[in-house]
C-alpha atoms as a PDB file:
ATOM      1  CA  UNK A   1      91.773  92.777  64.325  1.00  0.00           C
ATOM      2  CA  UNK A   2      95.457  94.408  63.628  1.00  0.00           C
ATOM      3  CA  UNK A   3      96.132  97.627  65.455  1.00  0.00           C
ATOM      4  CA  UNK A   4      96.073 100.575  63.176  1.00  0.00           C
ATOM      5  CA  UNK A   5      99.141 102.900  63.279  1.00  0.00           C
ATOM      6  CA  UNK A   6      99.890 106.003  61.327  1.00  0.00           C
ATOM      7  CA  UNK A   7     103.731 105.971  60.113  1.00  0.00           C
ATOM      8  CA  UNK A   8     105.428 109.290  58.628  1.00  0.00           C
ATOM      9  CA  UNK A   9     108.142 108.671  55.863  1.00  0.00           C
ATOM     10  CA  UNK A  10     110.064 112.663  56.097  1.00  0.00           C
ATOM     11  CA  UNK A  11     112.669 113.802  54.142  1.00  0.00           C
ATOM     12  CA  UNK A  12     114.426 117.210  52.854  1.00  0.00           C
ATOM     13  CA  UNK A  13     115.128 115.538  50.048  1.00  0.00           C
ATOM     14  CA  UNK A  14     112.936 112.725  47.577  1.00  0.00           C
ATOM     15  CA  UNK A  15     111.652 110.835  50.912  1.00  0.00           C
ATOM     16  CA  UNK A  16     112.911 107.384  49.020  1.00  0.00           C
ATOM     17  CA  UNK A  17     115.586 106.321  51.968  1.00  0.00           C
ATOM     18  CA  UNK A  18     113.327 107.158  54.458  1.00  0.00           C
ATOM     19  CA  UNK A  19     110.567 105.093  52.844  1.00  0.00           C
ATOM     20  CA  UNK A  20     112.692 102.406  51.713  1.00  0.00           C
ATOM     21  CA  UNK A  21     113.992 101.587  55.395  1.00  0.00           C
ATOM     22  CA  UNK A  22     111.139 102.163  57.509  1.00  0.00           C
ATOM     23  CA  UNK A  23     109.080  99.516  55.257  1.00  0.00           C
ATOM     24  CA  UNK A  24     111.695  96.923  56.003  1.00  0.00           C
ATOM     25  CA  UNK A  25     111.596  97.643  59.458  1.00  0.00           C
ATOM     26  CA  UNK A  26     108.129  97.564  59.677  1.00  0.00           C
ATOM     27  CA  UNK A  27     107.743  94.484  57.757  1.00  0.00           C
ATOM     28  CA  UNK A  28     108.805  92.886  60.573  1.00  0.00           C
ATOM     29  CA  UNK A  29     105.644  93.611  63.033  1.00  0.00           C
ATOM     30  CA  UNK A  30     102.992  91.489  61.884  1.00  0.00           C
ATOM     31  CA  UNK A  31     100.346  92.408  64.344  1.00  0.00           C
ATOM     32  CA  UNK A  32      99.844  96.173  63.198  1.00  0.00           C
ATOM     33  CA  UNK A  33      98.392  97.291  60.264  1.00  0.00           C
ATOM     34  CA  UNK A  34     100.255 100.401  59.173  1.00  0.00           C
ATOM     35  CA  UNK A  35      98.859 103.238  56.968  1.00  0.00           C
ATOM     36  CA  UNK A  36     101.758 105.085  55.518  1.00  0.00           C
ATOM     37  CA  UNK A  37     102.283 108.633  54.072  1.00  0.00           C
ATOM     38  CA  UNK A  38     105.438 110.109  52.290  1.00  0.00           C
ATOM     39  CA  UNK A  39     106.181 113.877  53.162  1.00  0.00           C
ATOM     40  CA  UNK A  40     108.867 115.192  50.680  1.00  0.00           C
ATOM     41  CA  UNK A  41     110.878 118.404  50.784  1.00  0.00           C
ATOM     42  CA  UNK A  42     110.259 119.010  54.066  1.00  0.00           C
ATOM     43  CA  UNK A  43     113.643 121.460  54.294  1.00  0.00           C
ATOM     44  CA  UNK A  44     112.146 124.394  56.351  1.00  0.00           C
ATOM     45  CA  UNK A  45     111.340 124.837  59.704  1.00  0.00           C
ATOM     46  CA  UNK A  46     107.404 126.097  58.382  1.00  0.00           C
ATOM     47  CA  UNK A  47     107.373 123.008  56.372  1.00  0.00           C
ATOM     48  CA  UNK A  48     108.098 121.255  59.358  1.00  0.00           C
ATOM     49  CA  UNK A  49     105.114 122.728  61.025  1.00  0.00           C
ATOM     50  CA  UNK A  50     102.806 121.402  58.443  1.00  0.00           C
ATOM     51  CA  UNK A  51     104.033 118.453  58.542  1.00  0.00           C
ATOM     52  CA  UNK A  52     104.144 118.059  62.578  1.00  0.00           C
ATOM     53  CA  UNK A  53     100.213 119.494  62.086  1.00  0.00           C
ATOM     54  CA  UNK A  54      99.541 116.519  59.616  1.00  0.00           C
ATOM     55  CA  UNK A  55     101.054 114.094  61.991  1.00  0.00           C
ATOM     56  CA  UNK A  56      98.702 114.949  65.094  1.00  0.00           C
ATOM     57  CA  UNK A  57      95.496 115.693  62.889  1.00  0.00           C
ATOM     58  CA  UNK A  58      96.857 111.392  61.841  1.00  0.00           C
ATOM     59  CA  UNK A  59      97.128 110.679  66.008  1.00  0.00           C
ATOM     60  CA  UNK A  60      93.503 112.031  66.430  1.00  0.00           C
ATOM     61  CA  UNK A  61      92.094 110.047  63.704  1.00  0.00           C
ATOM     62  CA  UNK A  62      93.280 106.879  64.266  1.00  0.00           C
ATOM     63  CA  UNK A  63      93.762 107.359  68.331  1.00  0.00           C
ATOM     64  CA  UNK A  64      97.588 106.295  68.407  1.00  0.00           C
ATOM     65  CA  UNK A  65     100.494 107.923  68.257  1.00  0.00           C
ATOM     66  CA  UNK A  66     102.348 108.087  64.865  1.00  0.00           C
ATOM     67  CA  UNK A  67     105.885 106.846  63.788  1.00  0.00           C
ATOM     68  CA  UNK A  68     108.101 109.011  62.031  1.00  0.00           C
ATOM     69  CA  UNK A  69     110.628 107.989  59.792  1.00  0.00           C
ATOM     70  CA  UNK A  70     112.789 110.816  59.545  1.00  0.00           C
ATOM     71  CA  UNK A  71     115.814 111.499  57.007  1.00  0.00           C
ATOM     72  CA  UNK A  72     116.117 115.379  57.363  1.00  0.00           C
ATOM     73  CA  UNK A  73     119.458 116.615  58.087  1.00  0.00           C
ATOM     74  CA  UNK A  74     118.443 120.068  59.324  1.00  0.00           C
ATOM     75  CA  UNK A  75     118.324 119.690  63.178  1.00  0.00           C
ATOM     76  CA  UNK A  76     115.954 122.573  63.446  1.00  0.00           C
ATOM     77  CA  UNK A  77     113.501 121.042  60.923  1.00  0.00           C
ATOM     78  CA  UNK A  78     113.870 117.482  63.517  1.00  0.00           C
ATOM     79  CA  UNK A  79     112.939 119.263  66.232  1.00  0.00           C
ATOM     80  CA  UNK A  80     110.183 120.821  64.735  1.00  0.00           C
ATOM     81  CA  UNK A  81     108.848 117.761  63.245  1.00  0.00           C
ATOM     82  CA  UNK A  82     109.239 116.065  67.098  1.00  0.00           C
ATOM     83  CA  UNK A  83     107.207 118.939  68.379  1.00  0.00           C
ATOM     84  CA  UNK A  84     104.119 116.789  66.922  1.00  0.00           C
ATOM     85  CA  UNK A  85     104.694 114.050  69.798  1.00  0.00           C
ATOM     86  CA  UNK A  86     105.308 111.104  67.157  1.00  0.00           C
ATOM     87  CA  UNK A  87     108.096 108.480  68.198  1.00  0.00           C
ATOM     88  CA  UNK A  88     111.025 109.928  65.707  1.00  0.00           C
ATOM     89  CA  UNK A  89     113.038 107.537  64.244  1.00  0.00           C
ATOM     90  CA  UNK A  90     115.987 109.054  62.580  1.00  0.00           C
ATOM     91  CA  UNK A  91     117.101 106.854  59.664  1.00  0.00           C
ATOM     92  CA  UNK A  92     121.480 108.634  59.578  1.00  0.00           C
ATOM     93  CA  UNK A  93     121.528 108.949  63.682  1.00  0.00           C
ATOM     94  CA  UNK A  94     123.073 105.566  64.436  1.00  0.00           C
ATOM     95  CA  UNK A  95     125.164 105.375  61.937  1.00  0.00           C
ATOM     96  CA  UNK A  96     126.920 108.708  61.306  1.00  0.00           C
ATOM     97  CA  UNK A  97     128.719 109.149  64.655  1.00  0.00           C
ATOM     98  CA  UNK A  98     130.455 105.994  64.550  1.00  0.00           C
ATOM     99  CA  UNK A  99     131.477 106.999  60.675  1.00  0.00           C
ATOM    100  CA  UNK A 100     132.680 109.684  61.843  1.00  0.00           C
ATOM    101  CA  UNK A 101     134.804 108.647  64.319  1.00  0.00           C
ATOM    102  CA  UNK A 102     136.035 105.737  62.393  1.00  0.00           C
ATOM    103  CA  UNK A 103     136.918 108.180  59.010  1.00  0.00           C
ATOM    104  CA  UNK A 104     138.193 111.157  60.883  1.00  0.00           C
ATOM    105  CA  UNK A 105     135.845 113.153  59.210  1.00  0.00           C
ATOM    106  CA  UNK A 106     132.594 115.649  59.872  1.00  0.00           C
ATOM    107  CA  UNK A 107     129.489 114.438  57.545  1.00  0.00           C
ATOM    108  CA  UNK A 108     128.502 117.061  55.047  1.00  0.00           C
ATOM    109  CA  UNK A 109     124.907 117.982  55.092  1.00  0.00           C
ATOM    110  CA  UNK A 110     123.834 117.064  51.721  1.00  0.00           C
ATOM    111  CA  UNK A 111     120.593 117.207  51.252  1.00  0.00           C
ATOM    112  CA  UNK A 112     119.014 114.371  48.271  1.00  0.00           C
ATOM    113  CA  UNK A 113     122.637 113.248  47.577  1.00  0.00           C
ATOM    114  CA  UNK A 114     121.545 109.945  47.635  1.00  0.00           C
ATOM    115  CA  UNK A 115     119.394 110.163  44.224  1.00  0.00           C
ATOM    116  CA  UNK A 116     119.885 113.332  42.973  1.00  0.00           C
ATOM    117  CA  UNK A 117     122.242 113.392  39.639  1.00  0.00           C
ATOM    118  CA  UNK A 118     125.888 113.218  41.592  1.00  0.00           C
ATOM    119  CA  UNK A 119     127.993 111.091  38.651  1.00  0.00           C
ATOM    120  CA  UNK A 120     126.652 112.330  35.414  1.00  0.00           C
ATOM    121  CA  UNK A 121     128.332 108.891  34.285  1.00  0.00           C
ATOM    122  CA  UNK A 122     126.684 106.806  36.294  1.00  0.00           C
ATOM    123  CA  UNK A 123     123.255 108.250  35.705  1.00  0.00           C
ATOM    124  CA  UNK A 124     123.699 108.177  31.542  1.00  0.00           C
ATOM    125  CA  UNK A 125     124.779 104.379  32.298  1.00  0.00           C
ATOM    126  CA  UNK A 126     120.922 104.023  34.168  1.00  0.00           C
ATOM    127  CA  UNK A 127     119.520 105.476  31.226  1.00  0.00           C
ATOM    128  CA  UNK A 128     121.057 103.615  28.115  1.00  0.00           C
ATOM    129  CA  UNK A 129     120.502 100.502  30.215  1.00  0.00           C
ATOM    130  CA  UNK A 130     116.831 101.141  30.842  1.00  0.00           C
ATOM    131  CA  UNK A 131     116.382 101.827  26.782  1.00  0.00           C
ATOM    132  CA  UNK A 132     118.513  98.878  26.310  1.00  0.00           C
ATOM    133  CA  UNK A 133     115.898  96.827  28.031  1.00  0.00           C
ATOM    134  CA  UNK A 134     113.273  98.549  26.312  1.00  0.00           C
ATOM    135  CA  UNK A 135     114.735  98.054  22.542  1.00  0.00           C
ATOM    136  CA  UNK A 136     115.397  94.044  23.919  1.00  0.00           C
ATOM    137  CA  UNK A 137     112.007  93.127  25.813  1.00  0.00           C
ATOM    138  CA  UNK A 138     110.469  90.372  24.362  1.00  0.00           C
ATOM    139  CA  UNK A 139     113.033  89.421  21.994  1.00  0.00           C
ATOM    140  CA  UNK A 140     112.069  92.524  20.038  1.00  0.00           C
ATOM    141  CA  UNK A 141     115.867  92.418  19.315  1.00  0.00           C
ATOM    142  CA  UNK A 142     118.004  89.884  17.431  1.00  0.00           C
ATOM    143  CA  UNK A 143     121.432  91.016  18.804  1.00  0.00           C
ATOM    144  CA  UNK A 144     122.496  90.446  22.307  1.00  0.00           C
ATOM    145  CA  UNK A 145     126.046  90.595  21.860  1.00  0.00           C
ATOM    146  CA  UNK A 146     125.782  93.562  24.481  1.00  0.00           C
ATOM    147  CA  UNK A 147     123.641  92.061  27.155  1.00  0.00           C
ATOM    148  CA  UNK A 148     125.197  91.851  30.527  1.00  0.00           C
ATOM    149  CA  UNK A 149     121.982  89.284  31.224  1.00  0.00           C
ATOM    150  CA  UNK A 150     119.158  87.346  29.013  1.00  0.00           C
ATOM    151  CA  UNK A 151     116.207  86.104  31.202  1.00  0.00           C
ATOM    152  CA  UNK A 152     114.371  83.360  29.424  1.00  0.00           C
ATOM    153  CA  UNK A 153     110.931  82.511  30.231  1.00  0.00           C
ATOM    154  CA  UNK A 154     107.626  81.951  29.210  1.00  0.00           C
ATOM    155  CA  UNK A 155     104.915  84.699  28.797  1.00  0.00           C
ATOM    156  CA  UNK A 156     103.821  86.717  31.713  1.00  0.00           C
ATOM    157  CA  UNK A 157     106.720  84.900  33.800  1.00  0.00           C
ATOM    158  CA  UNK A 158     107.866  87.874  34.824  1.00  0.00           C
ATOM    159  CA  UNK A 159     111.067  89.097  32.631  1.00  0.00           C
ATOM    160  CA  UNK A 160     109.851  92.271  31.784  1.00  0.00           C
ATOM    161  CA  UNK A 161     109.536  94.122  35.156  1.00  0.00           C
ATOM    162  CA  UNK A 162     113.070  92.312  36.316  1.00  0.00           C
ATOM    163  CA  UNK A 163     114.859  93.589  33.100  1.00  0.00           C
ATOM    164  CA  UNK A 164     113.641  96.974  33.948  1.00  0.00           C
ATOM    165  CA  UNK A 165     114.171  96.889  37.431  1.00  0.00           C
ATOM    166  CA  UNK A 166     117.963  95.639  36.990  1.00  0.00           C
ATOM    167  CA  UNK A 167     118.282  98.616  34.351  1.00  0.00           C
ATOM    168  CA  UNK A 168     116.890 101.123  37.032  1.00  0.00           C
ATOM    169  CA  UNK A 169     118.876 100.390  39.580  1.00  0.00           C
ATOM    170  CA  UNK A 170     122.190  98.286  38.628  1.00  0.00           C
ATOM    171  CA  UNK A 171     122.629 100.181  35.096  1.00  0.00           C
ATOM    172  CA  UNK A 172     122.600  95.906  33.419  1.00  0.00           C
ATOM    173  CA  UNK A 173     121.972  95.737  30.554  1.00  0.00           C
ATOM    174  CA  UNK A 174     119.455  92.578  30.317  1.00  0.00           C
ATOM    175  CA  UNK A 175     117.349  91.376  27.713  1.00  0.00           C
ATOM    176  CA  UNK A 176     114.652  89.250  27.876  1.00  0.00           C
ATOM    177  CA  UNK A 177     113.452  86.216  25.415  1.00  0.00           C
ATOM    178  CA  UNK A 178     110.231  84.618  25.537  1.00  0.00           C
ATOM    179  CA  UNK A 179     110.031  81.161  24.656  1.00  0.00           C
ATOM    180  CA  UNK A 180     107.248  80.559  22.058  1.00  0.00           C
ATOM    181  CA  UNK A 181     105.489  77.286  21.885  1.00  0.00           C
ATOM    182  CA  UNK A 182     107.526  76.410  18.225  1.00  0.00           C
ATOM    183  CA  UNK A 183     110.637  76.581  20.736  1.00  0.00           C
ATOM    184  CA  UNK A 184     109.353  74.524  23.960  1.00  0.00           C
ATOM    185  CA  UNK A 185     108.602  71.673  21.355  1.00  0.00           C
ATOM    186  CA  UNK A 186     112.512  71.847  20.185  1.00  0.00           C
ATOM    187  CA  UNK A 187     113.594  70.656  23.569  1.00  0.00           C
ATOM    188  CA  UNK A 188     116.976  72.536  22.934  1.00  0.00           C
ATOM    189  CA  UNK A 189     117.983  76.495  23.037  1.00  0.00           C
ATOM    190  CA  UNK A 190     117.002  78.519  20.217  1.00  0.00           C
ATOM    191  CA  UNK A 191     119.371  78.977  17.620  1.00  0.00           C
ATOM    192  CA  UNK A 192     119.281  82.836  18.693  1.00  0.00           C
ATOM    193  CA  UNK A 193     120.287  82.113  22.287  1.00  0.00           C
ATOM    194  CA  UNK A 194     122.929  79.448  21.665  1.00  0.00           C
ATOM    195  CA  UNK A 195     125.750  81.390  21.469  1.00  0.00           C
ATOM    196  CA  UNK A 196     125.010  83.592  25.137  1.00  0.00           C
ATOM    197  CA  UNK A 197     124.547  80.756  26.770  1.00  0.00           C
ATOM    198  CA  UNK A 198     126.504  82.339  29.788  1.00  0.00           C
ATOM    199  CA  UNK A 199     124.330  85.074  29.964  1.00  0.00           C
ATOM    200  CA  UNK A 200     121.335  83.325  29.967  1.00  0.00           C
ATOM    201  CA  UNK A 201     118.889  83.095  32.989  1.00  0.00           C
ATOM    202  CA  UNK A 202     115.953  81.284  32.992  1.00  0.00           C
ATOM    203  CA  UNK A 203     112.409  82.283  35.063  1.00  0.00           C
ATOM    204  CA  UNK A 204     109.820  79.532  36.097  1.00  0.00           C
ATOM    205  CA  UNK A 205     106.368  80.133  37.716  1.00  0.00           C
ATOM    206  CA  UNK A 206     103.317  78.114  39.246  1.00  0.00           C
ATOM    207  CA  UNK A 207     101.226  77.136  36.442  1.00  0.00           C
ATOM    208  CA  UNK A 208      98.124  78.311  38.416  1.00  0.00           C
ATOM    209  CA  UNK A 209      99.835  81.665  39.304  1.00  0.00           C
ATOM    210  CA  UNK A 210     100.527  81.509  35.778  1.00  0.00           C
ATOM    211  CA  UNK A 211      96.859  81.200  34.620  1.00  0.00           C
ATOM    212  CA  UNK A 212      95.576  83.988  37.040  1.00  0.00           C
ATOM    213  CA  UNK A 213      98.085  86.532  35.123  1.00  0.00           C
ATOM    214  CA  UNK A 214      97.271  85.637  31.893  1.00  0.00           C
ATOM    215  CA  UNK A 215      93.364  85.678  32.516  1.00  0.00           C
ATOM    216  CA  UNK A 216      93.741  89.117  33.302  1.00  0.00           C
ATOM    217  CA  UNK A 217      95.397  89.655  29.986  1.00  0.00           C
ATOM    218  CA  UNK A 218      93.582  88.313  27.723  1.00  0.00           C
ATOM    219  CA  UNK A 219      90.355  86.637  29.551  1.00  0.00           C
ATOM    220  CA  UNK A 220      88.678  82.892  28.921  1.00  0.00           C
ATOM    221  CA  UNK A 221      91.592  82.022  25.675  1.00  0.00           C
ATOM    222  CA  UNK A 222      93.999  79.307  25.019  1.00  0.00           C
ATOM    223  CA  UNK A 223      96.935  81.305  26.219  1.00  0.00           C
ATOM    224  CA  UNK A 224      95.208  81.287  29.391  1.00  0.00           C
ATOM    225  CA  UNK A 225      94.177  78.107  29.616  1.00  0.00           C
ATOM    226  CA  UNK A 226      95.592  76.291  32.895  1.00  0.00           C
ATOM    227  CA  UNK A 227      96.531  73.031  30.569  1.00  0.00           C
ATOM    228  CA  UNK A 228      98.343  75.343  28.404  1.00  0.00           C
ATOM    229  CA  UNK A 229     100.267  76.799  31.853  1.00  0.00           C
ATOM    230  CA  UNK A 230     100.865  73.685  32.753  1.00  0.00           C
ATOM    231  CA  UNK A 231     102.440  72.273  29.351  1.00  0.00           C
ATOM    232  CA  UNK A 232     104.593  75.337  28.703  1.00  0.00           C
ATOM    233  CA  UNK A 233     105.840  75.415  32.401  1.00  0.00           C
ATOM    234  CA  UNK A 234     106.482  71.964  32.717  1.00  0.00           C
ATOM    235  CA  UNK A 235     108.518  71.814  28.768  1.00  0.00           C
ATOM    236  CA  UNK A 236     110.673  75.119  30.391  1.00  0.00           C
ATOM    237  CA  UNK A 237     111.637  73.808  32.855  1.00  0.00           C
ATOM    238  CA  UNK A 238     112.665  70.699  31.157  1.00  0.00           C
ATOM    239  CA  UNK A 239     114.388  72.653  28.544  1.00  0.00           C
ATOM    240  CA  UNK A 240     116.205  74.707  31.196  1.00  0.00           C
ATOM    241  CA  UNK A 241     117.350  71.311  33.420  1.00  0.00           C
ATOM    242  CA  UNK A 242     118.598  69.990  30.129  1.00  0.00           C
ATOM    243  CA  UNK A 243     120.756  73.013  28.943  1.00  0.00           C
ATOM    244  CA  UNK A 244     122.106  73.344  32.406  1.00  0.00           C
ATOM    245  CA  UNK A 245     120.508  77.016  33.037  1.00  0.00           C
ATOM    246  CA  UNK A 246     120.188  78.706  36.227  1.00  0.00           C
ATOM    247  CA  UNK A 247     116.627  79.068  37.106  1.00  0.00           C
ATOM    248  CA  UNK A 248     114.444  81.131  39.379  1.00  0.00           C
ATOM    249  CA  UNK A 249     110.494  80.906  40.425  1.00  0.00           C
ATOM    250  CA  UNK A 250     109.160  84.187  40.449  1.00  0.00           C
ATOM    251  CA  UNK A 251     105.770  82.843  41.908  1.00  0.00           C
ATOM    252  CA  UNK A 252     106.586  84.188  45.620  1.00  0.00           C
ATOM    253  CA  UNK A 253     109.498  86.066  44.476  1.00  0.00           C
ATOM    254  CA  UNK A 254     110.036  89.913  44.642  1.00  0.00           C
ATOM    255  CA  UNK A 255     111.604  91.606  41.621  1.00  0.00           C
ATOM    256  CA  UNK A 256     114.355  92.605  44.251  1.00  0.00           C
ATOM    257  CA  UNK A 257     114.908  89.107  45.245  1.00  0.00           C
ATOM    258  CA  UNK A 258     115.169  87.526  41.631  1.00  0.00           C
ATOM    259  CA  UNK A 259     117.437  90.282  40.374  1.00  0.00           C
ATOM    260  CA  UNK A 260     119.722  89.802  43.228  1.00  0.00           C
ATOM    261  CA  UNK A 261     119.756  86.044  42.535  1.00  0.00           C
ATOM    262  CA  UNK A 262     120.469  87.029  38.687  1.00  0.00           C
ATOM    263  CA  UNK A 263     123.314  88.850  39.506  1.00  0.00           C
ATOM    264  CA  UNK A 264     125.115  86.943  42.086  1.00  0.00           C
ATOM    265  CA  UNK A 265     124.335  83.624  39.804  1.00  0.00           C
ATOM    266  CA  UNK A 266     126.143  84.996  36.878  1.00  0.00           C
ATOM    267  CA  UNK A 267     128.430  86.783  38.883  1.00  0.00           C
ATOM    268  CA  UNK A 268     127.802  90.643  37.357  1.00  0.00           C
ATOM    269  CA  UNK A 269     129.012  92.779  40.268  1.00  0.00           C
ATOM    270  CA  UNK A 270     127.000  96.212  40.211  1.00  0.00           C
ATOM    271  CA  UNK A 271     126.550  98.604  43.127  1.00  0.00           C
ATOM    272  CA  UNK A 272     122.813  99.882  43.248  1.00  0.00           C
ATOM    273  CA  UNK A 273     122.176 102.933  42.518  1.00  0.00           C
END
């Protein structure tokens, strides 16, 4: 039986950074079962206290020590937070005294810079691509003359939450077409899609991964059907070999992974937000 261990994700700010880096370091210990916990705002010392309490009420209960993943710039509020006996793991430590030497320069303490509203810009840019996506899911939209991306796929593929996901946090603009059963039995692109052929990307999936999603959806009918799966699957994918479009599986694939592969396929170069 996996080892149970209480992990901390602290911030003075949102508590995303500190999340987002201690789960890919953790990911990589197989043989503990975590049980994680987000403490935001966390920008006083008496905040600190609460939290530090929280942390060794979490040490009794589970009879181990905690892990903290720690992204609070006060060093007062990190000391505090310490007080609670959890291994600390600051997420900036290693990295800002070799910055520093390297730029010449003494860090600012900004506290939430990294997602708080800094280029007005940039953020409006986030927006209008997540409506963008919105207005163009499901080829709800006949124009896509101002698509960075068009992800082409069968139903329940996956297109929607990668559209939305590269909106988020690249600012693309990307649409998304579903192929209806009229078009698999064309054997060629839509007439709508012809013309963005470069910005096309096609998704594939496991027919039976398939068939699990779209039982969920809409239980014990043709749509969900394993043959049908199977057929529309298998005439994609032939459709997409034929026209020459890139193509990704999404059946073990995270959203993160597929809309890196989208970008670096059709070469859009975006930093994330």
């Amino acid at each position: 039986m996996a080892q149970l261990r209480p992990v901390f994700y602290i911030s003075d700010g949102t508590g995303i950074t500190a999340e987002t880096i201690g789960h890919s370091l953790l990911t990589q210990f197989t043989d503990t079962q975590f049980i994680g916990e987000r403490i935001s705002f966390v920008d006083s010392v008496e905040r600190a206290r609460e939290a530090a309490n929280r942390i060794r009420t979490a040490a009794e209960i589970h009879s181990a020590r905690p892990i903290v993943i720690n992204s609070c710039m006060d060093a007062d509020v990190s000391e505090t937070l310490a007080e609670s006996g959890a291994l600390m793991l600051d997420v900036f430590a290693p990295f800002i005294e070799p910055l520093e030497r390297e730029l010449d320069e003494s860090r600012q303490r900004h506290v939430g810079r990294a997602h708080a509203i800094v280029d007005f810009d940039t953020y409006h840019r986030r927006i209008n691509a997540m409506n963008y996506a919105l207005a163009h899911d499901d080829g709800a939209a006949i124009d896509y003359s101002d698509a960075d991306v068009i992800l082409v796929a069968v139903s329940r593929a996956g297109k929607t939450p990668t559209c939305v996901y590269l909106a988020l946090h690249y600012g693309v603009r990307a649409a998304n077409y579903p192929l209806t059963e009229e078009d698999l039995e064309q054997d060629r692109l839509p007439p709508r899609l012809r013309q963005y052929r470069d910005k096309l990307f096609g998704l594939t999936i496991d027919p039976v991964r398939l068939q699990q999603i779209r039982q969920e959806r809409r239980p014990n009918s043709r749509y969900a059907q394993l043959e049908t799966c199977r057929r529309e699957v298998t005439q994609a994918e032939a459709l997409f070999r034929a026209e020459r479009i890139p193509t990704q599986s999404t059946t073990h694939t995270s959203i993160e992974e597929i809309a890196s592969k989208v970008l670096s396929t059709l070469g859009i170069r975006r930093e994330m937000f």
